[in-house]
N, C-alpha and C. Protein backbone atom coordinates (compact mmCIF):
# COMPACT_ATOMS: atom_id res chain seq x y z
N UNK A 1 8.15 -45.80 -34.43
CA UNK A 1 7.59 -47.08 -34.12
C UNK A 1 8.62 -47.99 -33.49
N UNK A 2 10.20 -47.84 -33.74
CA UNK A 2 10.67 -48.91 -33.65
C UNK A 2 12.10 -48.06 -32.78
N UNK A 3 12.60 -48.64 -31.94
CA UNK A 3 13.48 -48.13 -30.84
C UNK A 3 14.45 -48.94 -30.63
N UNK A 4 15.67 -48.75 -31.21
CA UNK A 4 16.54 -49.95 -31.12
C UNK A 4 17.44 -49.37 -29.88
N UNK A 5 17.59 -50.04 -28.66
CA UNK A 5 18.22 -50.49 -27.53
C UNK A 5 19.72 -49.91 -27.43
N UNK A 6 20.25 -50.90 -28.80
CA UNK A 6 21.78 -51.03 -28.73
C UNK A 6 22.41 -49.97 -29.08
N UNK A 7 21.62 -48.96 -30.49
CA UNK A 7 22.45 -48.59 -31.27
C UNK A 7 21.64 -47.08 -30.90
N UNK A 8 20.29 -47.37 -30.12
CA UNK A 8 19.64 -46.11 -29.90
C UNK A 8 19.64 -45.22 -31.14
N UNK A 9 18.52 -45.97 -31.87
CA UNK A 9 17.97 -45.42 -33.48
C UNK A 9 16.26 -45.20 -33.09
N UNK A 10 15.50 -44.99 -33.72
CA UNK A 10 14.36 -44.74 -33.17
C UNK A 10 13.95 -44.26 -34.65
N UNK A 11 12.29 -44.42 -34.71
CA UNK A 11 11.42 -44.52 -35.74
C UNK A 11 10.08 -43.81 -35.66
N UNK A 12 9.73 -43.03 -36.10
CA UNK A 12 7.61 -43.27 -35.74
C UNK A 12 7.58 -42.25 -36.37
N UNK A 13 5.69 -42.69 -36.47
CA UNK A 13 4.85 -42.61 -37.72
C UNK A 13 3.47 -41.73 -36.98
N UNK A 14 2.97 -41.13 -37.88
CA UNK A 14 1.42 -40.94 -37.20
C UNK A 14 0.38 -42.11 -37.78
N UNK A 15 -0.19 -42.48 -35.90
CA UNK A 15 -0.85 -43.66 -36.74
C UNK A 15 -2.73 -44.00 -36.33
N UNK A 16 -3.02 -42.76 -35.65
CA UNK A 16 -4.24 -42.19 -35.48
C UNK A 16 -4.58 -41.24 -35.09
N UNK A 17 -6.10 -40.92 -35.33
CA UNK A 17 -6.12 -39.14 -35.36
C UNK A 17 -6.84 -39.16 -33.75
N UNK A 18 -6.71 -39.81 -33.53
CA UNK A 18 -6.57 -39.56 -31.71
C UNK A 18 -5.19 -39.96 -30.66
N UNK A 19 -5.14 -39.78 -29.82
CA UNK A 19 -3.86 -39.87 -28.82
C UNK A 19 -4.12 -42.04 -28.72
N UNK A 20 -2.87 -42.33 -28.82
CA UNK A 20 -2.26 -43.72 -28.65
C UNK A 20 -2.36 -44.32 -27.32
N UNK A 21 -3.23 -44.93 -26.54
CA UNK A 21 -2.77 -45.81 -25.15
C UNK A 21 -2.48 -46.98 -25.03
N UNK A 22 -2.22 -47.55 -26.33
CA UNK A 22 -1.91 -48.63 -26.09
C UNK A 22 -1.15 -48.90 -27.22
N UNK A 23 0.33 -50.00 -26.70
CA UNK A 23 1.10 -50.81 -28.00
C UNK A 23 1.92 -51.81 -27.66
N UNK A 24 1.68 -52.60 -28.36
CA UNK A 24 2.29 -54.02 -27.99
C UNK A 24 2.95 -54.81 -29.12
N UNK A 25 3.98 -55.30 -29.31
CA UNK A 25 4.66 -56.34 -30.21
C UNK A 25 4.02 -57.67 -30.57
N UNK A 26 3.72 -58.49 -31.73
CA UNK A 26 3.31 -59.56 -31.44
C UNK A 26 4.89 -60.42 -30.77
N UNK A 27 3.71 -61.72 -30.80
CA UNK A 27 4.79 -62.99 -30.14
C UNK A 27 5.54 -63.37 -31.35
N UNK A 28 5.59 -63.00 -32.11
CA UNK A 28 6.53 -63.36 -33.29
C UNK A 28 7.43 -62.31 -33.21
N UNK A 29 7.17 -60.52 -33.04
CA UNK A 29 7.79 -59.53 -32.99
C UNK A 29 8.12 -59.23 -34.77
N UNK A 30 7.12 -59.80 -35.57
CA UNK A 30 7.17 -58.94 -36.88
C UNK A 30 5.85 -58.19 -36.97
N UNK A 31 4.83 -57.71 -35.93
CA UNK A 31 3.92 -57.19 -36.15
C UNK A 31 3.47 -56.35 -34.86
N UNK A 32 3.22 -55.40 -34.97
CA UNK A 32 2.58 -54.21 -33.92
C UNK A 32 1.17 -53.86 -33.90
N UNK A 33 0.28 -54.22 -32.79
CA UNK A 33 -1.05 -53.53 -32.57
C UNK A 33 -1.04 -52.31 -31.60
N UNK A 34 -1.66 -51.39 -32.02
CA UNK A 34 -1.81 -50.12 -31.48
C UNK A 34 -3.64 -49.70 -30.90
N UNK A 35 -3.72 -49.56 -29.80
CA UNK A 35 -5.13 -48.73 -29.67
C UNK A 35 -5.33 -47.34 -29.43
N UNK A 36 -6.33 -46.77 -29.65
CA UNK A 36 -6.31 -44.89 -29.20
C UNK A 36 -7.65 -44.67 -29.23
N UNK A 37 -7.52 -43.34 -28.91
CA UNK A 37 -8.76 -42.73 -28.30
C UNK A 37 -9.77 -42.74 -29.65
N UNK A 38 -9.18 -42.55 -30.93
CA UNK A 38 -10.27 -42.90 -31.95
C UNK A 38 -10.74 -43.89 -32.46
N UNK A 39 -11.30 -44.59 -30.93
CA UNK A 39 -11.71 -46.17 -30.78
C UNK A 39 -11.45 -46.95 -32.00
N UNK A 40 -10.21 -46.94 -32.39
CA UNK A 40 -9.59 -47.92 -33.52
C UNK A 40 -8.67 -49.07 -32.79
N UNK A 41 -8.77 -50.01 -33.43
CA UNK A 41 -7.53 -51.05 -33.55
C UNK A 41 -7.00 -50.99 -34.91
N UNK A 42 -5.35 -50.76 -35.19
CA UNK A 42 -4.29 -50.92 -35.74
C UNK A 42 -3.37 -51.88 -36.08
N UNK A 43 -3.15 -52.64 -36.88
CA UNK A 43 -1.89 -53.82 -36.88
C UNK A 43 -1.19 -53.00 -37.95
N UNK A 44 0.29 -53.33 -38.15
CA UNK A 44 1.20 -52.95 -38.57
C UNK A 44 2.49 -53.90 -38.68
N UNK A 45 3.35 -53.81 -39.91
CA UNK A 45 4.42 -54.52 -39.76
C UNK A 45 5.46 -53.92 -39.06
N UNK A 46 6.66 -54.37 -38.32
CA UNK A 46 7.39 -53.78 -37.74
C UNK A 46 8.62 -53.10 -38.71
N UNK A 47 9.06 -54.15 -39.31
CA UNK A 47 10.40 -54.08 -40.19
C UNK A 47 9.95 -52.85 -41.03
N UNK A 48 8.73 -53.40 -42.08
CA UNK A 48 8.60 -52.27 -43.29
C UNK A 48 7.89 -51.18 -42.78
N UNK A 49 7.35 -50.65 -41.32
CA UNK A 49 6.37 -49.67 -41.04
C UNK A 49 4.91 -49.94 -41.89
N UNK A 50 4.81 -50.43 -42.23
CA UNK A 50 3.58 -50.68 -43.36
C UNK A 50 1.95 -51.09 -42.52
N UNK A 51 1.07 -50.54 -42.88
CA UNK A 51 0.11 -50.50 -41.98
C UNK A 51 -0.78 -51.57 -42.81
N UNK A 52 -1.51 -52.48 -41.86
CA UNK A 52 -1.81 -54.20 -42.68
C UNK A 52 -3.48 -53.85 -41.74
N UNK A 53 -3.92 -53.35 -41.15
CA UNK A 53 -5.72 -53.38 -40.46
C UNK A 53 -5.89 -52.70 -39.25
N UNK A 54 -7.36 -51.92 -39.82
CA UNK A 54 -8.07 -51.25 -39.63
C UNK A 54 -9.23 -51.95 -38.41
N UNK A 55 -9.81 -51.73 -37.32
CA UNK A 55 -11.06 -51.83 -36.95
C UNK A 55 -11.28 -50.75 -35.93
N UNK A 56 -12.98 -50.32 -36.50
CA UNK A 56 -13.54 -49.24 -35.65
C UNK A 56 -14.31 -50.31 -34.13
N UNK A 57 -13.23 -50.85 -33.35
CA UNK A 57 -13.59 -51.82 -32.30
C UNK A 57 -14.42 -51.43 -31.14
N UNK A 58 -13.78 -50.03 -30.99
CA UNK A 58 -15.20 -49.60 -29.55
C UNK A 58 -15.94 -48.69 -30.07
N UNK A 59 -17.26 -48.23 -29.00
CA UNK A 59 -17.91 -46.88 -28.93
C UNK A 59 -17.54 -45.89 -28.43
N UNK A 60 -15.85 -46.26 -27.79
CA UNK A 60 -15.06 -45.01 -27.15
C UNK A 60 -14.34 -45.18 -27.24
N UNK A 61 -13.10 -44.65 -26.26
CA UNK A 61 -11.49 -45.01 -25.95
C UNK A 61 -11.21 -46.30 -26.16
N UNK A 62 -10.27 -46.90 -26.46
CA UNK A 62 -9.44 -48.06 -26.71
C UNK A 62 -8.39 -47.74 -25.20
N UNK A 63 -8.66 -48.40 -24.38
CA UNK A 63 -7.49 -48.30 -23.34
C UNK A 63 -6.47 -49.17 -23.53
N UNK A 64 -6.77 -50.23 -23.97
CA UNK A 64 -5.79 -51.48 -24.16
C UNK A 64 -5.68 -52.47 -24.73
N UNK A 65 -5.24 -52.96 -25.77
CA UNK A 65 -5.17 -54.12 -26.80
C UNK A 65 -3.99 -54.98 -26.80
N UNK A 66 -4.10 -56.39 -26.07
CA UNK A 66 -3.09 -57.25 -26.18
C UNK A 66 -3.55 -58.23 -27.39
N UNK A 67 -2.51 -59.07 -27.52
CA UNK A 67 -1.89 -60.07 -28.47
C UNK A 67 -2.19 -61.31 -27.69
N UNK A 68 -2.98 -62.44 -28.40
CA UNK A 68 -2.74 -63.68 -27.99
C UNK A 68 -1.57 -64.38 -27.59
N UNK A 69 -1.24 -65.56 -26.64
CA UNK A 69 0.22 -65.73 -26.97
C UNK A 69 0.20 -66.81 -28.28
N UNK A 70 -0.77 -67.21 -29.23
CA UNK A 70 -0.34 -67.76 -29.94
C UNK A 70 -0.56 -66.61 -31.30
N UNK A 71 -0.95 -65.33 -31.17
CA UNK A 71 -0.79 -64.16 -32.28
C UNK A 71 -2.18 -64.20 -33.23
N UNK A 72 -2.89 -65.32 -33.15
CA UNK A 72 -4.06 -65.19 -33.69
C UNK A 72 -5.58 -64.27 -33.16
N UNK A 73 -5.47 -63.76 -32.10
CA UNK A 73 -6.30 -63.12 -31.65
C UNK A 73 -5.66 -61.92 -31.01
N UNK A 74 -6.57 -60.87 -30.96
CA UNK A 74 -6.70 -59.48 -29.95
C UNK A 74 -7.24 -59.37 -28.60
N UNK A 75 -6.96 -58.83 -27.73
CA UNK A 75 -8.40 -58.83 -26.45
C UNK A 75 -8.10 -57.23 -26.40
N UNK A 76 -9.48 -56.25 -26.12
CA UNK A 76 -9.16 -55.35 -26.10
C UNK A 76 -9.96 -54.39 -24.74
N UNK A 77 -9.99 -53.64 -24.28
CA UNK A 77 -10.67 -53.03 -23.49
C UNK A 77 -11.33 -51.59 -23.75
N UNK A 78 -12.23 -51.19 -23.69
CA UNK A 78 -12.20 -49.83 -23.69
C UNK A 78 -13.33 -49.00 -22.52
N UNK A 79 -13.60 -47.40 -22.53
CA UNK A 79 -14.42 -46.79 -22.18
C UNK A 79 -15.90 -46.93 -21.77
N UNK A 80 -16.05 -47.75 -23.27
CA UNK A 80 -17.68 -48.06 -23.27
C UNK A 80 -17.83 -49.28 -22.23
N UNK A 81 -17.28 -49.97 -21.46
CA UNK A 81 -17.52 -50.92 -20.50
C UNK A 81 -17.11 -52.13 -21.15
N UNK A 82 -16.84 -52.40 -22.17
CA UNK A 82 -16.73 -53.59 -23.03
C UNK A 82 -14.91 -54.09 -23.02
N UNK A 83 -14.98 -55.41 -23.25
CA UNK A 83 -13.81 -56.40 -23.58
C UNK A 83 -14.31 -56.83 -24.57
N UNK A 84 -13.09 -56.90 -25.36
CA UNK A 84 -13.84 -57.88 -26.84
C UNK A 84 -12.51 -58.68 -27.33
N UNK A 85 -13.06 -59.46 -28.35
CA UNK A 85 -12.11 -60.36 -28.71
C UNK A 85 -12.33 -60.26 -30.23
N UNK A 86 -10.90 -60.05 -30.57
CA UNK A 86 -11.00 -60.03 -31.97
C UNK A 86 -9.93 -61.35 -32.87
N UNK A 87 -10.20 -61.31 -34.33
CA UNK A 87 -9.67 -62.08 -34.89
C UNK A 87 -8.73 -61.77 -35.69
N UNK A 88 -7.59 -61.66 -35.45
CA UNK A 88 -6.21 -60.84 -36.23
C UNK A 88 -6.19 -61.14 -37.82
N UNK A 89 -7.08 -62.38 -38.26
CA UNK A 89 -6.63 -63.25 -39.57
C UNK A 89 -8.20 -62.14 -40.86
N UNK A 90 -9.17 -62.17 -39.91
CA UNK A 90 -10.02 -61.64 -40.66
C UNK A 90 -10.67 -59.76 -39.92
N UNK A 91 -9.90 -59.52 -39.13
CA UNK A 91 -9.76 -58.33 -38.38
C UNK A 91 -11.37 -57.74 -37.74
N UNK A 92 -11.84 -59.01 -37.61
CA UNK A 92 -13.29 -59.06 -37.00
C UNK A 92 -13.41 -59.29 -35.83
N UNK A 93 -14.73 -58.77 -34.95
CA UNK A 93 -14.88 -58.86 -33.66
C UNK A 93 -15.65 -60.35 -33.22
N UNK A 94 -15.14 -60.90 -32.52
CA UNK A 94 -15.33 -62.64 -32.71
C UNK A 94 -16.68 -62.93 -31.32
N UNK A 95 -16.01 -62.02 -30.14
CA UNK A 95 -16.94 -61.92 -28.98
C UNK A 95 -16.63 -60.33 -28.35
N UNK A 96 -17.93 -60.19 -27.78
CA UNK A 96 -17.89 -59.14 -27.11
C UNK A 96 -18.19 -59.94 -25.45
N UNK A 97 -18.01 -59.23 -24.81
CA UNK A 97 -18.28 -59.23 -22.85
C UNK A 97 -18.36 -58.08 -22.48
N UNK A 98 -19.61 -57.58 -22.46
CA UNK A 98 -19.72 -56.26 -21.55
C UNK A 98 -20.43 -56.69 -20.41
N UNK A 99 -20.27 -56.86 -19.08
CA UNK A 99 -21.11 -57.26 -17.89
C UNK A 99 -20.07 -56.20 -16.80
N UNK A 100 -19.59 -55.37 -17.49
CA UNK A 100 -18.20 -54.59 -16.35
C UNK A 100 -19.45 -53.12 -15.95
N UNK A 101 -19.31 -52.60 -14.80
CA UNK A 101 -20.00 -51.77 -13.90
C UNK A 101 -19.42 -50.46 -14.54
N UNK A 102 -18.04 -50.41 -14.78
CA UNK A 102 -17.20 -48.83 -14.99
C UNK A 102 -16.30 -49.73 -16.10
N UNK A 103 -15.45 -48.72 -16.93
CA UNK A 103 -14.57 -48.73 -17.98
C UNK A 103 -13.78 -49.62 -16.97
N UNK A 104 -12.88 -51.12 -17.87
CA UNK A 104 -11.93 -51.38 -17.96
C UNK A 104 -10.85 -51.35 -18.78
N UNK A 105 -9.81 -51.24 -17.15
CA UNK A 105 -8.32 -50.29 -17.74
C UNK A 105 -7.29 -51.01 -18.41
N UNK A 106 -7.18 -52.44 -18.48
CA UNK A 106 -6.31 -53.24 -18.18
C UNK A 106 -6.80 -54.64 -18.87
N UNK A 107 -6.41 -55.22 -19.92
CA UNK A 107 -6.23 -56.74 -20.00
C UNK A 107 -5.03 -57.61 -20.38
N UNK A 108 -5.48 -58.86 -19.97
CA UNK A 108 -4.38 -60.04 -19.94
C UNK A 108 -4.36 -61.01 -20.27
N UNK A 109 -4.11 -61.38 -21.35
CA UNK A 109 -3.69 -63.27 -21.92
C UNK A 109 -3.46 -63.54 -21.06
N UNK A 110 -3.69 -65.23 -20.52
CA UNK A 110 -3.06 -65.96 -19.82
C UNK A 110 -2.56 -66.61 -20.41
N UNK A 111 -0.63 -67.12 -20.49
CA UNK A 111 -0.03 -67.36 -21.40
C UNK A 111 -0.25 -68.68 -22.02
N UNK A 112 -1.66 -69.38 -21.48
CA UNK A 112 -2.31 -70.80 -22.11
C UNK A 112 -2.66 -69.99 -23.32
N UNK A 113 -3.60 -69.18 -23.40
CA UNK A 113 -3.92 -68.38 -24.18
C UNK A 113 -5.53 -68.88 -24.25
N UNK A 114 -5.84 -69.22 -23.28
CA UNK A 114 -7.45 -69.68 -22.96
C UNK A 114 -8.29 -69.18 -21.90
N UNK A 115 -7.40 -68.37 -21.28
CA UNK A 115 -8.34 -67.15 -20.56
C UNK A 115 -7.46 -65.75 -20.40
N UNK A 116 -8.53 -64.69 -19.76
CA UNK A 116 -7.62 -63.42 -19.70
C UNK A 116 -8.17 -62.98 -18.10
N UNK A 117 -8.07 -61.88 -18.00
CA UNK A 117 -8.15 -61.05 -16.46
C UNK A 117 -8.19 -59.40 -17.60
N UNK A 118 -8.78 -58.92 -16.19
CA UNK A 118 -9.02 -57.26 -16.33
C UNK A 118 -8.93 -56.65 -15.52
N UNK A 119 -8.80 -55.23 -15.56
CA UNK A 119 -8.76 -54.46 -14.54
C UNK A 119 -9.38 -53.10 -14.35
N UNK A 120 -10.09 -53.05 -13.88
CA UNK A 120 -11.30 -52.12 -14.06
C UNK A 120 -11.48 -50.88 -12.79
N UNK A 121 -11.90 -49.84 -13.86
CA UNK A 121 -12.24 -48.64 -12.78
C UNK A 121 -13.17 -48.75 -11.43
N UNK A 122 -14.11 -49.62 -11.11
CA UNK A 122 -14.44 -50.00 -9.82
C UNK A 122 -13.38 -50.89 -9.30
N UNK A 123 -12.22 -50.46 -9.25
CA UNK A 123 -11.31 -51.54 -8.18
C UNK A 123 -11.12 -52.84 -8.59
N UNK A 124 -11.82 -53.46 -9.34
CA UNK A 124 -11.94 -54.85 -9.39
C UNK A 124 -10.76 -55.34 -10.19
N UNK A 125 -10.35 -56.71 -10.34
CA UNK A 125 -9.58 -57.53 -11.05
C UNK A 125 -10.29 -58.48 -11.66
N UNK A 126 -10.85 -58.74 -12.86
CA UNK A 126 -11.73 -59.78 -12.85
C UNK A 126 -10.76 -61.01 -13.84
């Protein structure tokens, strides 16, 4: 899980029973969200490895799960056509947005932390 730079130490865990595409640090950097193909979302502490929530978030692949920049929320993407927004405090799905044509690959906080962007298998950027 954890890859230190300086001293080149390195860490990891198995942390779903499908393949991992996605992982990101929070903005604090004491907590890790992970997505994978066994349409789960993951949080985790960094320091203790200790695994803190569970959600079965898509109907498919998890391609990508970012971090709010203020750490209270998820945005996630997957297979099934859907973006969703989740709530890190009660590990619930807060909104969904599916209006996407093909799977999107790609999402993005905007570092207000009041809108995002995507990037999706028809070409698009939305």
């Amino acid at each position: 899980m954890d890859r230190n730079v300086s001293n080149r130490e390195s860490s990891e865990f198995l942390a779903h029973q499908g393949g991992v595409r996605s992982v990101q640090f929070s903005p604090d950097g004491d907590q890790l969200v992970t997505g994978a193909d066994d349409k789960c979302i993951k949080t985790w502490t960094v320091h203790r490895r200790k695994f803190l929530s569970s959600m079965l978030a898509h109907k498919h692949w998890v391609r990508c799960v970012r971090w709010s920049p203020d750490g209270r929320s998820l945005l996630s993407c997957s297979d099934d056509k859907t973006v969703k927004l989740h709530d890190v405090r009660t590990s619930s799905t807060v909104h969904t947005f599916a209006d996407f044509r093909l799977e999107c690959r790609q999402v993005a906080f905007h570092p207000s932390g009041t809108s995002f962007a995507t990037a999706s298998a028809d070409a698009s950027v939305g």
